[in-house]
Protein backbone atom coordinates (compact mmCIF):
# COMPACT_ATOMS: atom_id res chain seq x y z
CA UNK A 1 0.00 0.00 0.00
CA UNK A 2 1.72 3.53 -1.04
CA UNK A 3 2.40 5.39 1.99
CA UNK A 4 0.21 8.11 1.04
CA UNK A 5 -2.59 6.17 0.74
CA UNK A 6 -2.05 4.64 4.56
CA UNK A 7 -1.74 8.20 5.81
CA UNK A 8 -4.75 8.94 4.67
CA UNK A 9 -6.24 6.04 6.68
CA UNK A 10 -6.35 7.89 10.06
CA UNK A 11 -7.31 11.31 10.26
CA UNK A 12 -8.35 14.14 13.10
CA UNK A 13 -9.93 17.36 12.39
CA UNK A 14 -8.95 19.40 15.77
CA UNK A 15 -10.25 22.59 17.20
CA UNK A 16 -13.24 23.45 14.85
CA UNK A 17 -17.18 23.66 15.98
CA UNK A 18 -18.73 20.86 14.40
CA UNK A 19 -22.07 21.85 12.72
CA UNK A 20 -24.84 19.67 12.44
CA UNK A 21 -28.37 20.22 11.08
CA UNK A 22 -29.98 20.14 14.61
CA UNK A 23 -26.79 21.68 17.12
CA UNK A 24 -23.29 23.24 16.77
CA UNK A 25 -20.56 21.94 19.22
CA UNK A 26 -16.98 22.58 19.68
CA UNK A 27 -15.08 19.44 19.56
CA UNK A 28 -12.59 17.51 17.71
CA UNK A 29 -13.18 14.61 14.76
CA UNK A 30 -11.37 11.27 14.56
CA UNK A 31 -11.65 9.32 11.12
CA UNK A 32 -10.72 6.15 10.38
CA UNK A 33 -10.64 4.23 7.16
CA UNK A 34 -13.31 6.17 5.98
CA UNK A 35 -15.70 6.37 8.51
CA UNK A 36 -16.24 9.11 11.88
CA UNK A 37 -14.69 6.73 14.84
CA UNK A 38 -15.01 9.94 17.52
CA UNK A 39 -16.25 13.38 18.22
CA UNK A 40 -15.88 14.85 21.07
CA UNK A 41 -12.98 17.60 22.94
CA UNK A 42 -9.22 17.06 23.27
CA UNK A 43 -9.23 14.02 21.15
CA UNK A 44 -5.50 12.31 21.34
CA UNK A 45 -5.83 8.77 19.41
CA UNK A 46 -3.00 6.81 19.45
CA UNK A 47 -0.53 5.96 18.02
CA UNK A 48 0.21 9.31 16.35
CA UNK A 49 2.35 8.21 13.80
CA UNK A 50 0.72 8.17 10.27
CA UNK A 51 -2.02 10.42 12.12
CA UNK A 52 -3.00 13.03 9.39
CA UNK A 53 -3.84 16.00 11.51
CA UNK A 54 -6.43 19.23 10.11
CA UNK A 55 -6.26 22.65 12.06
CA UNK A 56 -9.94 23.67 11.84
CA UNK A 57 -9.61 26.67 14.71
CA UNK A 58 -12.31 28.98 14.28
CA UNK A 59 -13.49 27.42 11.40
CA UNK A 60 -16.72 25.05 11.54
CA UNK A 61 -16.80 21.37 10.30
CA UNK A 62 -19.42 20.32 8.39
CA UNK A 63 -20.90 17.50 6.84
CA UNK A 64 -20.03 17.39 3.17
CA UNK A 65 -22.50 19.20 0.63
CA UNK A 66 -25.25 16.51 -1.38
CA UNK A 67 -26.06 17.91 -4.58
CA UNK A 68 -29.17 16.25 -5.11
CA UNK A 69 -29.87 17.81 -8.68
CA UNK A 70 -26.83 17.16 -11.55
CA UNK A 71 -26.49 16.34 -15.17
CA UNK A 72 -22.97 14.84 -16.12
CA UNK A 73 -22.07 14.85 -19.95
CA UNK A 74 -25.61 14.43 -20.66
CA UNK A 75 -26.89 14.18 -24.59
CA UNK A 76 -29.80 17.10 -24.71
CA UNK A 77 -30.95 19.31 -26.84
CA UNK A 78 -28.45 17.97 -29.61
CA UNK A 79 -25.54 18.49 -27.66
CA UNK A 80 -23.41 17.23 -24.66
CA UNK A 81 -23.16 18.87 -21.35
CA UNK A 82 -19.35 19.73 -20.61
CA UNK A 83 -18.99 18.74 -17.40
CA UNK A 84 -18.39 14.88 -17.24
CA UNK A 85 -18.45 12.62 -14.36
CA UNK A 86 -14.65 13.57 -13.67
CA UNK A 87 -14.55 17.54 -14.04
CA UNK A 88 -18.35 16.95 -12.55
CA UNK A 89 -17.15 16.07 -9.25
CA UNK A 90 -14.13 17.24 -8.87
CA UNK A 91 -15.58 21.10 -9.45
CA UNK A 92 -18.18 19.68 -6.45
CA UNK A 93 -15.52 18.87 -4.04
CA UNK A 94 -13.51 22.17 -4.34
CA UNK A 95 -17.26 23.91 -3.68
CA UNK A 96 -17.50 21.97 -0.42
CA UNK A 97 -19.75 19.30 -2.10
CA UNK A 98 -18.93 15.15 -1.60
CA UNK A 99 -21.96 13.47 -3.29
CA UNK A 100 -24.10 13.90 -6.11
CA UNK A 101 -26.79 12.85 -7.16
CA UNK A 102 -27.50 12.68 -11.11
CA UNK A 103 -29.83 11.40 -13.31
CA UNK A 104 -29.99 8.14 -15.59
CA UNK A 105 -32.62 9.39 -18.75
CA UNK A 106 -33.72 6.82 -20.98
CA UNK A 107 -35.37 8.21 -24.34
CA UNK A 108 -39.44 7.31 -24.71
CA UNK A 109 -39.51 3.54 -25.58
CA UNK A 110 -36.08 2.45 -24.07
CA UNK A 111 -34.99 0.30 -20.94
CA UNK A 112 -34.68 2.24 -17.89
CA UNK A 113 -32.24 -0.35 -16.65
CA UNK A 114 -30.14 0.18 -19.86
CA UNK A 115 -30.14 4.10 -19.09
CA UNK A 116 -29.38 2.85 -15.59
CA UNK A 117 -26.38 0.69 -16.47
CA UNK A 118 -24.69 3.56 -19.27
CA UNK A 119 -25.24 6.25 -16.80
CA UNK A 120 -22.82 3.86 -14.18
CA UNK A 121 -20.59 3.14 -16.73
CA UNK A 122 -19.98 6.57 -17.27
CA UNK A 123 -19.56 7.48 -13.55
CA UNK A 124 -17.78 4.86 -11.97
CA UNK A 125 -14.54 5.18 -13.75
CA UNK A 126 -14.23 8.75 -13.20
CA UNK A 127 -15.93 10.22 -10.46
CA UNK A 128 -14.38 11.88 -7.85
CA UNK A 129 -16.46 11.68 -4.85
CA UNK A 130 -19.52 9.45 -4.01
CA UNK A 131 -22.45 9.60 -6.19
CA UNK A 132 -26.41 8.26 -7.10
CA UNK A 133 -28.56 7.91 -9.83
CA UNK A 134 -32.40 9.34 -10.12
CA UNK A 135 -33.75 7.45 -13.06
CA UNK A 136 -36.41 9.13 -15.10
CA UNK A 137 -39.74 7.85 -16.13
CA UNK A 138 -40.25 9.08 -20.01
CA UNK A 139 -43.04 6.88 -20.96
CA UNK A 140 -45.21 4.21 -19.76
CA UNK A 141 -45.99 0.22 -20.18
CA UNK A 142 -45.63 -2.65 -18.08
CA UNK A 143 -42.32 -3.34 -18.89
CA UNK A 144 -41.59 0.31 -17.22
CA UNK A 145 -43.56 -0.66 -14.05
CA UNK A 146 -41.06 -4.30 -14.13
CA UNK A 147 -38.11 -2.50 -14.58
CA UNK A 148 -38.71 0.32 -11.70
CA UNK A 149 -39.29 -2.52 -9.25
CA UNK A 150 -36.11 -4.08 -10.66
CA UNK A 151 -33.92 -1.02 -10.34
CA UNK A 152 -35.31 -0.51 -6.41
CA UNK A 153 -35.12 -4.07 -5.47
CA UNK A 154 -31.41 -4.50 -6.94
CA UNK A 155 -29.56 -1.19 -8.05
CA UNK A 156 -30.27 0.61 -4.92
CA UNK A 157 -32.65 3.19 -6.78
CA UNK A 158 -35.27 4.82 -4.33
CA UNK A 159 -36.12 8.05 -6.91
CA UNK A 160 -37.91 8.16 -10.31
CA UNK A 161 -38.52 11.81 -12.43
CA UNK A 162 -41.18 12.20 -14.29
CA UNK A 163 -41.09 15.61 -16.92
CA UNK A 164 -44.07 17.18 -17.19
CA UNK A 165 -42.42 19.56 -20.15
CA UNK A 166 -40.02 18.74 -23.19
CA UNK A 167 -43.04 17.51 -25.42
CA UNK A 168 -42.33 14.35 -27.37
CA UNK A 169 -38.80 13.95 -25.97
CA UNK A 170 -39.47 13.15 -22.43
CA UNK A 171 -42.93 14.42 -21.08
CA UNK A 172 -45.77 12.01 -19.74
CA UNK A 173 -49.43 12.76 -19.24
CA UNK A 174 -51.51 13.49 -16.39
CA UNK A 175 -52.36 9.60 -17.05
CA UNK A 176 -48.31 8.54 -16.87
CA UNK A 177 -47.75 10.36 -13.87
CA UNK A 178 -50.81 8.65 -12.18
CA UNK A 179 -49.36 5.20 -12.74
CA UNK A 180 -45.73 6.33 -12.29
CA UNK A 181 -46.90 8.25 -8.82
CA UNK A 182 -48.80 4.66 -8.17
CA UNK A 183 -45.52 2.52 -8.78
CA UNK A 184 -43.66 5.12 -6.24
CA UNK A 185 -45.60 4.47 -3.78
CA UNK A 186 -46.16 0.63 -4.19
CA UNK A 187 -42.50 0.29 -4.07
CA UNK A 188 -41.67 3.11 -1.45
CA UNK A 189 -39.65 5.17 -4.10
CA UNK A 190 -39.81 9.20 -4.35
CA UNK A 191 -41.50 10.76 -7.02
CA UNK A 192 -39.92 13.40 -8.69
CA UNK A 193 -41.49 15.56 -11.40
CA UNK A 194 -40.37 18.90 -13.71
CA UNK A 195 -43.35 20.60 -13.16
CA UNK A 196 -43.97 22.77 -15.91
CA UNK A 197 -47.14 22.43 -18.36
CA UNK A 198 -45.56 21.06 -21.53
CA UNK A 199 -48.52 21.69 -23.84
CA UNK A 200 -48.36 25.53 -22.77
CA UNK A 201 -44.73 25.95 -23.90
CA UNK A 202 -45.07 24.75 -27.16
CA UNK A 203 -48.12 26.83 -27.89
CA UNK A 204 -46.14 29.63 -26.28
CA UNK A 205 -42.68 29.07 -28.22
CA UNK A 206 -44.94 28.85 -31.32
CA UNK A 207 -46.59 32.36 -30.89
CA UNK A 208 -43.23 34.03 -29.49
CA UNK A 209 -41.76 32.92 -33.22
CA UNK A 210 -44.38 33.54 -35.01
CA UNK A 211 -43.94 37.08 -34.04
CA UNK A 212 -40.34 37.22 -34.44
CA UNK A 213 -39.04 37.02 -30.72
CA UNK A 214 -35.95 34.61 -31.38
CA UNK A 215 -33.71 35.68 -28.81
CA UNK A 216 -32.97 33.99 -25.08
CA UNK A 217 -35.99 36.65 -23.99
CA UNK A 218 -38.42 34.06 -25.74
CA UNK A 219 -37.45 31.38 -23.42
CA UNK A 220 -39.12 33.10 -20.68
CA UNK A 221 -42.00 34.09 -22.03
CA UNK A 222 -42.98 31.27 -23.85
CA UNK A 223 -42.29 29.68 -20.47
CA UNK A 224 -43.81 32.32 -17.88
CA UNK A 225 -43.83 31.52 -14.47
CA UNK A 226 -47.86 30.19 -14.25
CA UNK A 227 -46.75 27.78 -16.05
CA UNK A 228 -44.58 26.42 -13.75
CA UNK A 229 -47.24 27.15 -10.86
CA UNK A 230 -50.01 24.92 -12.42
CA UNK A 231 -47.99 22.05 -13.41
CA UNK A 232 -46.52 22.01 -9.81
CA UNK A 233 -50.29 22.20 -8.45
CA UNK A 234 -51.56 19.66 -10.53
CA UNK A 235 -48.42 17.29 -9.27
CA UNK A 236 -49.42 17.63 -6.26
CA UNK A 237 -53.06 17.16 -6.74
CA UNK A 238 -52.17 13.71 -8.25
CA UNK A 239 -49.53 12.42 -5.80
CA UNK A 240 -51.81 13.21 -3.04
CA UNK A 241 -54.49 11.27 -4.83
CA UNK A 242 -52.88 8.14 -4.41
CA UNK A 243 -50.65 9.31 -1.07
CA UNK A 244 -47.29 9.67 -2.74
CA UNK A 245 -44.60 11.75 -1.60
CA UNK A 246 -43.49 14.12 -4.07
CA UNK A 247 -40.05 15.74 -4.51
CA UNK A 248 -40.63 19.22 -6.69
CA UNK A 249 -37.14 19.68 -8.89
CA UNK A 250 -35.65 22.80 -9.46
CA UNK A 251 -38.48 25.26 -8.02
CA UNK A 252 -37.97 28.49 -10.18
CA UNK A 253 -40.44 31.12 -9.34
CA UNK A 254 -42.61 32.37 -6.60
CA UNK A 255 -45.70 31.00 -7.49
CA UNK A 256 -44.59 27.73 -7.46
CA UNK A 257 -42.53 28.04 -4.29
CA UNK A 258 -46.25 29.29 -2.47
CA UNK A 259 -48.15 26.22 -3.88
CA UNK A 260 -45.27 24.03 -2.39
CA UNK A 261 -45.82 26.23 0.73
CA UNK A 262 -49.56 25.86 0.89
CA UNK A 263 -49.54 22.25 0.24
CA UNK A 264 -46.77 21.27 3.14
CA UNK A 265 -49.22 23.77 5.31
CA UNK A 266 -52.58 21.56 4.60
CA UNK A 267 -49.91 18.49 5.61
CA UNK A 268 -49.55 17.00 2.49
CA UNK A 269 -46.24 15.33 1.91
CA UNK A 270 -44.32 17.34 -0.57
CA UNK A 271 -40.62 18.80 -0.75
CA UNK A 272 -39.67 21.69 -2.95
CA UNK A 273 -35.79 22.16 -4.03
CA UNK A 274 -34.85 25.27 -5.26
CA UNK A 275 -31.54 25.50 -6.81
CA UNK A 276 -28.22 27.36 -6.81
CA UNK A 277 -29.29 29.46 -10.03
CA UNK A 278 -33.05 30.36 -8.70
CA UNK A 279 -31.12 31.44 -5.09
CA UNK A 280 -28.49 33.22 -6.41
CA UNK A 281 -29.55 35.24 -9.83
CA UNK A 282 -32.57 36.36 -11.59
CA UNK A 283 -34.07 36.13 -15.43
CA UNK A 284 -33.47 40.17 -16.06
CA UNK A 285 -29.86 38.68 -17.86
CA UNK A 286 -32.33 37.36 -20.83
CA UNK A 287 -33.18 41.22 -21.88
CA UNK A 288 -29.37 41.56 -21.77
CA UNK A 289 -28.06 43.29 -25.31
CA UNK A 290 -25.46 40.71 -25.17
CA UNK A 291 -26.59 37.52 -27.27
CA UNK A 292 -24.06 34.98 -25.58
CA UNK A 293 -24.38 36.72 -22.11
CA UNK A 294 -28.21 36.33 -22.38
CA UNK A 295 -28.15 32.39 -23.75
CA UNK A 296 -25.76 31.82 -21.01
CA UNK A 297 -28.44 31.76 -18.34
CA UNK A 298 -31.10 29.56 -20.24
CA UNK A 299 -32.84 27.08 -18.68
CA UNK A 300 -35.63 25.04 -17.68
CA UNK A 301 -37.56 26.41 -16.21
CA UNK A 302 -36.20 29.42 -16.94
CA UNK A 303 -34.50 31.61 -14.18
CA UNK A 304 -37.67 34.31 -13.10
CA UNK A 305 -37.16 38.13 -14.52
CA UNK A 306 -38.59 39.46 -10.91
CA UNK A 307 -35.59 40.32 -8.98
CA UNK A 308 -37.15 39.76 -5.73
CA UNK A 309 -37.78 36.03 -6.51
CA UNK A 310 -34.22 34.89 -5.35
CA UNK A 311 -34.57 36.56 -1.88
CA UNK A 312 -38.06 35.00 -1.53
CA UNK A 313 -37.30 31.48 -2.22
CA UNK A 314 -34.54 32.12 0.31
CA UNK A 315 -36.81 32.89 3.01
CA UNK A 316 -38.92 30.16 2.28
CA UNK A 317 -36.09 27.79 2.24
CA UNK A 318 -34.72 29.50 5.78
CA UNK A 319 -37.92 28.37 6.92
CA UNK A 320 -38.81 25.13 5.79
CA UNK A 321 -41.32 25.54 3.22
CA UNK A 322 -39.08 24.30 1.05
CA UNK A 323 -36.93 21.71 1.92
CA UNK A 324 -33.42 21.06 -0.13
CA UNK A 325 -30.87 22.12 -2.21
CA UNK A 326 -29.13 20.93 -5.67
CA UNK A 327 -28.02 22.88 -8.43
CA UNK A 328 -29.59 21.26 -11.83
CA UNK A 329 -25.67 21.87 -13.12
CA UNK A 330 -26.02 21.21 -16.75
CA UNK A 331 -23.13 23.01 -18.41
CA UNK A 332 -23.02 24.19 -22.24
CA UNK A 333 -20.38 26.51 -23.14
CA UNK A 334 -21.36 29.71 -25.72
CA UNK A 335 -20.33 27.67 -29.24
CA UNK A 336 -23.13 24.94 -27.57
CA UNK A 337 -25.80 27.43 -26.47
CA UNK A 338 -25.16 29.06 -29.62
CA UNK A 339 -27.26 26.11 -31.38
CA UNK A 340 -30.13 28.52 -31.04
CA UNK A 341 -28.53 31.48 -32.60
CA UNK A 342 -31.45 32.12 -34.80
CA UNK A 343 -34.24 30.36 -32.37
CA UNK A 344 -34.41 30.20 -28.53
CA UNK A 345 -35.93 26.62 -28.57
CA UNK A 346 -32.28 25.25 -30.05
CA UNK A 347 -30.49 26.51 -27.29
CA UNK A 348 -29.32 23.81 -24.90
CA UNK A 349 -31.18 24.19 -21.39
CA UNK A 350 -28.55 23.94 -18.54
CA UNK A 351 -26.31 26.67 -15.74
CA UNK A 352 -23.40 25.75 -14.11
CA UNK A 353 -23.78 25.66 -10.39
CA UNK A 354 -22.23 22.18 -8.61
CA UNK A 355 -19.50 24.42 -7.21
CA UNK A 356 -20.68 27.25 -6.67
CA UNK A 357 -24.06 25.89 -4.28
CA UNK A 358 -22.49 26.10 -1.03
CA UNK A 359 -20.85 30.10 -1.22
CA UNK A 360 -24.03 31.31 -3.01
CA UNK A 361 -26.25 29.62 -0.52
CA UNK A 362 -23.76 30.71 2.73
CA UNK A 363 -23.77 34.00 1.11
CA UNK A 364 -27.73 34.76 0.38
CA UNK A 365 -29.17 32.72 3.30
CA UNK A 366 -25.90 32.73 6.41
CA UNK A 367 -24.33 36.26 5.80
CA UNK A 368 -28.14 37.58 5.28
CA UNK A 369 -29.63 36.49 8.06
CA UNK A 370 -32.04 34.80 6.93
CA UNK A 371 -30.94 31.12 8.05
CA UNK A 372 -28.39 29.66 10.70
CA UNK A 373 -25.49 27.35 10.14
CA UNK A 374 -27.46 24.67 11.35
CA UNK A 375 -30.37 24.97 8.49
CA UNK A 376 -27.54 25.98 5.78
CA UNK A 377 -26.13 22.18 6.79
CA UNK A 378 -29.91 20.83 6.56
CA UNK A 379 -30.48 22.47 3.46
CA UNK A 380 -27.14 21.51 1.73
CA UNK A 381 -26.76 18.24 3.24
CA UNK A 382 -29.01 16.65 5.89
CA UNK A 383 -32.17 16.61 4.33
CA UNK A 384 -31.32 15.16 1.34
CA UNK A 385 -29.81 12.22 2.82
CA UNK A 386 -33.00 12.13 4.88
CA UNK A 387 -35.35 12.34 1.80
CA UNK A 388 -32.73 9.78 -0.38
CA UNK A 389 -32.44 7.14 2.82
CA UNK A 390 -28.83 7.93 2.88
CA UNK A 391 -28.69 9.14 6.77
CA UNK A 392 -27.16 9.14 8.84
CA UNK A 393 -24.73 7.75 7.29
CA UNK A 394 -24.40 10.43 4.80
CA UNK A 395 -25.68 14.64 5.99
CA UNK A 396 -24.01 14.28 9.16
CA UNK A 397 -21.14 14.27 11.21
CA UNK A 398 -21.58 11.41 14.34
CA UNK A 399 -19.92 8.30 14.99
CA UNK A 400 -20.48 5.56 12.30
CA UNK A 401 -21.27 8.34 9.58
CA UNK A 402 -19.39 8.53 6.37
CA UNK A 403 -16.55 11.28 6.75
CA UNK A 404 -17.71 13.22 3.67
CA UNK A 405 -16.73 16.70 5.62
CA UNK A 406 -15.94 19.88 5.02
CA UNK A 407 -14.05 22.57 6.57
CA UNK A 408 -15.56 25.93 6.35
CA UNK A 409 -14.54 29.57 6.81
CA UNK A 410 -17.40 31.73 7.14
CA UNK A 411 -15.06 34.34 7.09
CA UNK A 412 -13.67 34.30 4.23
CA UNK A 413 -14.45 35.41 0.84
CA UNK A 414 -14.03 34.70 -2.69
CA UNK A 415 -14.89 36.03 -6.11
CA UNK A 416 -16.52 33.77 -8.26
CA UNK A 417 -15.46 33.56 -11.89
CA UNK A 418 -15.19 31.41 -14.91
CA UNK A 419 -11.34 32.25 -14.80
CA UNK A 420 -10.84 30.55 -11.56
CA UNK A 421 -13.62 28.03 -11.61
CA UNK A 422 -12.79 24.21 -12.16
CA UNK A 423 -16.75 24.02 -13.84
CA UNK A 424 -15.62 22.69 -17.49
CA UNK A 425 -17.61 25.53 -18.96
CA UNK A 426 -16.08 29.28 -20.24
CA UNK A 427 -18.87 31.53 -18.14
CA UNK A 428 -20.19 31.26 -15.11
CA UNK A 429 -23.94 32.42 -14.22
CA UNK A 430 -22.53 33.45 -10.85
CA UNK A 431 -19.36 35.70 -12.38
CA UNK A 432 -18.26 38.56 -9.92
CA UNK A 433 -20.25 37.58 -6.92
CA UNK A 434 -18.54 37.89 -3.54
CA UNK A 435 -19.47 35.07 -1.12
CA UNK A 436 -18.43 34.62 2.60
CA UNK A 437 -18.13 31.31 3.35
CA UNK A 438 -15.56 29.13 1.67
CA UNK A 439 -14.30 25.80 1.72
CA UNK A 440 -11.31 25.17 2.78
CA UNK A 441 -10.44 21.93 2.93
CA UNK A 442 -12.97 18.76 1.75
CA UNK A 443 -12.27 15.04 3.28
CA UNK A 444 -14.39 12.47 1.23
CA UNK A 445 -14.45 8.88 2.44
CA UNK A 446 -11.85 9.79 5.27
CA UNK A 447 -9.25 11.29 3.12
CA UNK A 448 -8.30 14.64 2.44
CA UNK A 449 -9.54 15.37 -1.30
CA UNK A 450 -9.22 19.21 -1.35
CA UNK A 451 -7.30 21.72 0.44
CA UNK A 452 -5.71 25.05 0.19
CA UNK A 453 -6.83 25.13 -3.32
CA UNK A 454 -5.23 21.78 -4.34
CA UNK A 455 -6.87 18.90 -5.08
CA UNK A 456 -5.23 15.26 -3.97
CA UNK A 457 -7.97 12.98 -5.85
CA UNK A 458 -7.97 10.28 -8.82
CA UNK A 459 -11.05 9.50 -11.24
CA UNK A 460 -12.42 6.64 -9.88
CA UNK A 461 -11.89 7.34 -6.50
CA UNK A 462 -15.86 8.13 -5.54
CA UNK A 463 -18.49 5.43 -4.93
CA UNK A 464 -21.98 4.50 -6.51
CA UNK A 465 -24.22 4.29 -3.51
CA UNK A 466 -27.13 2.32 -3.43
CA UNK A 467 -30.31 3.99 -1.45
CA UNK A 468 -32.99 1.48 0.51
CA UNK A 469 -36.53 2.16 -0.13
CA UNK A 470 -38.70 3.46 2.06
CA UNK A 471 -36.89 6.56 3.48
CA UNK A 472 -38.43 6.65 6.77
CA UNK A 473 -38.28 10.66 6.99
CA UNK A 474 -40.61 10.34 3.94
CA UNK A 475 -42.59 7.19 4.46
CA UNK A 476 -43.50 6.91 7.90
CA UNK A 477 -46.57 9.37 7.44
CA UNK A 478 -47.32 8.33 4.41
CA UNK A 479 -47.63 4.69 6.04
CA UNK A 480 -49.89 5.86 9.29
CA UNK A 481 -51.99 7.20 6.37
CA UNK A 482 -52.52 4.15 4.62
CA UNK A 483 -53.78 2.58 7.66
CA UNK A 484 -56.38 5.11 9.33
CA UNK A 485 -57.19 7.93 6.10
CA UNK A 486 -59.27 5.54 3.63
CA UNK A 487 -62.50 5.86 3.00
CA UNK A 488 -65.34 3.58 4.19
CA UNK A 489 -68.30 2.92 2.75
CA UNK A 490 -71.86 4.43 4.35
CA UNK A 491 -73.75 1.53 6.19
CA UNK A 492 -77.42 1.88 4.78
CA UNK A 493 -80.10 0.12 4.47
CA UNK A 494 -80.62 -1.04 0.87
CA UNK A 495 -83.27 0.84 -1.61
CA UNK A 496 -86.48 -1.22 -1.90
CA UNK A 497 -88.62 1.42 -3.77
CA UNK A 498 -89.53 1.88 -7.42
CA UNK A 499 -86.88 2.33 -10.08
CA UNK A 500 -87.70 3.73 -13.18
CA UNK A 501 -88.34 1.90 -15.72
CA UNK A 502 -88.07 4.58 -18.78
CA UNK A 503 -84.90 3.73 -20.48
CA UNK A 504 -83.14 6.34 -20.93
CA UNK A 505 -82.12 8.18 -24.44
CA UNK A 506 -78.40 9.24 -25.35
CA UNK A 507 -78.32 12.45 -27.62
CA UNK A 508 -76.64 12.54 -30.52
């Protein structure tokens, strides 16, 4: 074994104030091979040779960031998202970030274990820190309904996305997502959908062409934010018709944040993520006079043009109306986006954000005010693993968890930029923001990936990670319901009077 390597094996984070979603607590961390062995004050393990020691003095230690939203070198929109499974992760780890979660897409027709299996075999050999796969639902048959009891049962799956946009490449009908929603629940699996009303758009891309609006400004407004409000209503309305929880991707706007809101408030079971992008920046940069500058920032759903919207999602995040964090980091550079030159429906949907999540969100929701360092961990990290199944041995730092950690300075600053970036893209949605908060250093699996700037990490070094069904933090309410909320039938006595003979005519 190189020496390196069995350095690596024993590690203690001293002196830092280990943050966890529900307390903060000044002690030290001892890791070995890979897993939290101690936590407590004045730790001295023995023997201290090969003991790889951290300084973490006023700095907090925090469990490692879950992305629970990515798209690695994904095929879309006639193109290939730049960041692969390699640049991917390692951009996440220098951002404070030490497991993704992306998502296998199978075109309408095709296996979803065969999108399964060539999304792994694109990961395993090059990711950098531990990761999962969502798999999408894109259409509907029996052999879909087989195949998503298949991937729960023996690939460690417990999430399926269903699109309720992208007509005739990967949405389903209201009749889909009834089924889909149905299978969730039978096989205690998370629903996911893109809420956004599919039909709508295209009418709405249509018109905004027809009357010679081709630039990134069209995006929006063929795509305006009602859209995205209905779509997320109407996902609700079915999931709570057959009492399956629903996970609400990328949450864009504020309408659709306050029908999240109201829903969670009548107790239905329903979790809203808003992203990096809809937290950090605003849809105004599509009237920019700048083509490229205005492409750069399409996506779907598009980014809102009422500045306000990223403060307010913020809020509702700080305050658990919405639940979780990811970044929906889909990366095209300007010669991709630049597809749709002449037509805003040709430009590749997708923002950077997978390193950038855990500044932006310090910066907008610690250094505001508006949340403490114990929700920024919840909402970067614990409740994800809670929703996925995946605590505690992943979102927190206790004996027996995973040391995916993270050493923070909430003191310090940096600049973001496409110049300094390790994102595989040549802009950067975020460019010229100042954050507080800053990673710096990021331990995944026990050994010290990032630090100081430099990264000590090989492709191939991450894990896949398989997620049990039934993620009690989801599922145990949704179970007590099952038993006492059905309906019964009225007792009566039975009808014994005349019935009408008169058959009855159908008009024509």
């Amino acid at each position: 074994m190189p020496p390196q390597k069995l350095a690596q094996q024993r590690l203690l984070i001293k002196g830092g104030k280990v943050v966890n979603d529900d307390c903060s607590v000044v002690a030290d961390v001892y890791v070995e091979d890979g897993v939290v062995q101690q936590v407590g004050p004045n730790l001295n393990p023995e023997p201290s040779t090969g003991l790889v020691v951290l300084d973490a003095t006023n700095k907090l230690v925090i469990p490692g960031g879950i992305d629970t939203h990515t798209h690695m070198q994904f095929p879309f929109m006639g193109s290939t998202s730049k960041d692969d499974f390699y640049t991917g992760t390692k951009a996440a780890i220098a951002g404070g970030t030490t497991m993704i979660i992306d998502f296998a897409i199978p075109q309408k027709g095709c296996s979803l274990i065969e999108a399964f299996d060539t999304w792994k075999s694109w990961a395993d050999p090059k990711v950098c820190c531990d990761y999962s796969l969502h798999v999408a639902v894109t259409w509907w048959s029996k052999k879909v309904k087989e195949e998503m009891k298949t991937l729960v049962q023996n690939k460690g799956v417990n999430s399926f996305k269903m699109f309720m946009a992208y007509k005739d490449v990967y949405m389903v009908n209201d009749e889909e997502l009834y089924a889909a929603f149905s299978c969730c629940k039978e096989l205690g699996a998370v629903a996911q959908v893109h809420a956004e009303n599919g039909e709508l758009i295209a009418q709405g891309a249509k018109k905004m062409l027809a009357m010679g609006i081709t630039g990134p400004e069209g995006h929006e407004l063929c795509r305006p934010e009602e859209v995205e409000a209905e779509a997320t209503q109407r996902a609700i309305t079915i999931a709570n018709a057959v009492n399956c929880p629903l996970y609400v991707v990328h949450v864009m706007s504020k309408s659709a944040a306050k029908v999240i809101s109201s829903a969670r408030r009548e107790g239905k079971v329903v979790y809203g993520e808003p992203i990096a992008a809809s937290l950090g920046t605003d849809g105004t940069n599509y009237w920019n006079k700048d083509w490229a500058h205005a492409a750069a920032y399409v996506m779907g759903p598009p980014l809102r043009p009422d500045p306000s919207t990223p403060g307010f999602l913020m809020s509702l995040l700080a305050n658990d109306d919405l639940s979780v964090t990811g970044t929906d980091n889909c990366t095209f550079d300007i010669c991709q986006k630049a597809l749709g030159k002449d037509d805003f429906t040709k430009i590749p949907n997708g923002v950077n954000g997978v390193e950038d999540r855990m500044s932006v969100i310090w910066e907008k929701g610690v250094y505001s005010g508006k949340m403490d360092e114990n929700r920024f961990v919840a909402v970067t990290s614990t409740n994800a693993a809670k929703i996925f199944n995946l605590y505690p041995k992943k979102g927190r730092i206790a004996v027996g968890s995973d040391a995916d950690i993270v050493i923070w300075d909430p003191k310090a600053t940096r600049t973001i930029s496409a110049k300094t970036h390790h994102q595989a893209n040549n802009f950067n949605i975020f460019e010229g923001m100042v954050c507080h908060g800053v990673p710096v250093a990021t331990v995944s699996r026990g050994k010290v990936v990032y630090e100081g700037g430099a990264f000590n990490v090989i492709a191939g070094e991450g894990k896949y990670v398989s997620r049990p069904p039934f993620p009690p933090y989801v599922y145990k309410r949704v179970r007590q319901r099952e038993q006492v909320c059905q309906p019964v039938p009225v007792k009566r006595a039975p009808y014994i009077d005349v019935v009408s003979a008169t058959p009855v005519e159908q008009k024509q």
